[in-house]
Protein backbone atom coordinates (compact mmCIF):
# COMPACT_ATOMS: atom_id res chain seq x y z
CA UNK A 1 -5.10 -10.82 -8.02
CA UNK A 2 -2.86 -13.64 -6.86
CA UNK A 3 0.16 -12.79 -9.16
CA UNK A 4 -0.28 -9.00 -8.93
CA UNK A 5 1.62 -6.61 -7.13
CA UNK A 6 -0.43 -3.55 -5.65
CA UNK A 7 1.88 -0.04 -5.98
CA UNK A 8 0.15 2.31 -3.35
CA UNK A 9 1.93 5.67 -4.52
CA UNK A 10 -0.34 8.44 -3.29
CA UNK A 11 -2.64 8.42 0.03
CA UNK A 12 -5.61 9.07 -1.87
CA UNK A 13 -6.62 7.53 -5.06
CA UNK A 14 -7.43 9.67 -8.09
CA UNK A 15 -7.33 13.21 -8.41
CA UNK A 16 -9.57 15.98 -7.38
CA UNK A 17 -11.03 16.54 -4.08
CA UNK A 18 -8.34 14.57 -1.41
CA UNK A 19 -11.15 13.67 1.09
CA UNK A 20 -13.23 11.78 -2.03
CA UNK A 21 -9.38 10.08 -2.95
CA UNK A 22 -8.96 8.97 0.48
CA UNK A 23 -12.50 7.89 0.86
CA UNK A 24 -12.17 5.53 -2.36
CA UNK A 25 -8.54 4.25 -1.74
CA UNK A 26 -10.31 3.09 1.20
CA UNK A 27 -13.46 1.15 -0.12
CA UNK A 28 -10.51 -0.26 -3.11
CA UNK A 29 -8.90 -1.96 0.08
CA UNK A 30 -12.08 -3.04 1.32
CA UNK A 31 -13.07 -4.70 -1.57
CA UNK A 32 -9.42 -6.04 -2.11
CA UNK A 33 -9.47 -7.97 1.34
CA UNK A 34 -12.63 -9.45 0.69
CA UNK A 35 -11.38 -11.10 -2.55
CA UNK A 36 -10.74 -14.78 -3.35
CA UNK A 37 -7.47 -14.39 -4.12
CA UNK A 38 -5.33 -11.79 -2.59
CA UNK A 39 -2.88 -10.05 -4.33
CA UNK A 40 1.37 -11.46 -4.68
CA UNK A 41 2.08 -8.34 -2.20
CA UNK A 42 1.51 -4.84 -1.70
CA UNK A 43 3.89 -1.55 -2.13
CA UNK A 44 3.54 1.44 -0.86
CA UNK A 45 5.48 4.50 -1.83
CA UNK A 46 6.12 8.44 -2.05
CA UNK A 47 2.90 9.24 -0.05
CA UNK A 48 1.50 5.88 -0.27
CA UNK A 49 3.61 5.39 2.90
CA UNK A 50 1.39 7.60 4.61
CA UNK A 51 -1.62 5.10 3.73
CA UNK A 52 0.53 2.63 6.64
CA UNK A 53 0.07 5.06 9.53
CA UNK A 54 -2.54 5.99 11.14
CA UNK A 55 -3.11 9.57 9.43
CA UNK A 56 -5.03 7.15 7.22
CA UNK A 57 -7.99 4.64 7.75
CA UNK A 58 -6.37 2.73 4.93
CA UNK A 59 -3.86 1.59 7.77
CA UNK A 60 -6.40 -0.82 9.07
CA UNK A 61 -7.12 -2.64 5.98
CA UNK A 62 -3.33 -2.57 5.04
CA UNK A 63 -2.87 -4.28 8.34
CA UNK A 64 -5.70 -7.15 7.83
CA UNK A 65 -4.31 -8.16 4.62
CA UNK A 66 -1.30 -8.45 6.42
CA UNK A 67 -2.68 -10.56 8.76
CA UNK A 68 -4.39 -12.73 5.61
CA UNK A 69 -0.51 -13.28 4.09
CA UNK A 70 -0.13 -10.32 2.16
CA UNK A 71 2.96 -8.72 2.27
CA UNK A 72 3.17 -5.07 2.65
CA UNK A 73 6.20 -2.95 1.72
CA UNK A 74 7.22 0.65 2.73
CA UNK A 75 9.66 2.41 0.59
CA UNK A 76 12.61 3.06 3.12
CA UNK A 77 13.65 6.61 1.21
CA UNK A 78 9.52 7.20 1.23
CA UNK A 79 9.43 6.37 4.72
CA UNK A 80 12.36 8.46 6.05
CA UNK A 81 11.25 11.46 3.39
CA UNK A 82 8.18 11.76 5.55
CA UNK A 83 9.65 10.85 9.20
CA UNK A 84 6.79 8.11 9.16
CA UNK A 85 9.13 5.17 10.60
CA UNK A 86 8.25 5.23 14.38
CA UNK A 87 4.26 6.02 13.53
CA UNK A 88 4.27 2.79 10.58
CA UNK A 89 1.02 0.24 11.75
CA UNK A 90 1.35 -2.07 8.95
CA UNK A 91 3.98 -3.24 6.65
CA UNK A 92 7.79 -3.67 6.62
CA UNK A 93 10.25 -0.62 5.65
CA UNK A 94 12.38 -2.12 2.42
CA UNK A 95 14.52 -0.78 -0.65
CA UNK A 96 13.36 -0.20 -3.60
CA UNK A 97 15.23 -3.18 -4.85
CA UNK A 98 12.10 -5.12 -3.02
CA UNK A 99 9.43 -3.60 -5.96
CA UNK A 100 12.11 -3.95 -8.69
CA UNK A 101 12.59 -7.78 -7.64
CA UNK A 102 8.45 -8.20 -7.12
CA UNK A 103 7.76 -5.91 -10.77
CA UNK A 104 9.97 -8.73 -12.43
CA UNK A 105 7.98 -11.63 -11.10
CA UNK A 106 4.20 -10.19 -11.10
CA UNK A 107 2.57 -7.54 -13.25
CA UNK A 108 2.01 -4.24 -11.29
CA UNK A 109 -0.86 -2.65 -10.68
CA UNK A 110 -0.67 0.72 -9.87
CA UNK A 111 -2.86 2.64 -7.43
CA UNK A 112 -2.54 6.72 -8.04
């Protein structure tokens, strides 16, 4: 995972029933914090954003991989779309010129 870049673009993962999507975004971040080698960083967009405040348990385990080194990105135009700025708990508003610049040095691995 070390020189991946995780794209969090939805608040649930998968389609179908959103409860089940949030459930397993949730036991994918788990797993991804208990791993060796941690991802290059992580970015969250369009309602991925949402996964960084605490609608969402993912905020926690956003958070501790923070706290392990990962960095953690929040699409500013996301971010403002959804008036999340003042309830963020993990990661750092940025442009989307952050993902372009961390797409061209790590492959992407995108999280629907």
């Amino acid at each position: 995972m070390k020189n991946k870049v995780i794209l969090i673009a939805s608040d649930q993962f998968g389609k179908g029933d959103p409860n089940l999507g949030e459930v397993v975004l949730e036991t994918f971040l788990v797993h991804l914090k208990q791993q060796k080698e941690l991802p290059a960083a992580i970015f969250c967009m369009n309602r991925g954003v949402l996964t960084l405040t605490d609608q969402s348990l993912s905020h926690v385990h956003l958070k501790e991989l923070e706290e392990q080194g990962v960095p953690v990105y929040a699409c500013k135009t996301c971010v403002d779309h959804y008036q999340a700025g003042d309830k963020l708990q993990a990661g750092k508003i940025s442009g989307m010129d952050m993902f372009v610049s961390l797409a061209g040095q790590h492959e992407v691995l995108p999280v629907f």
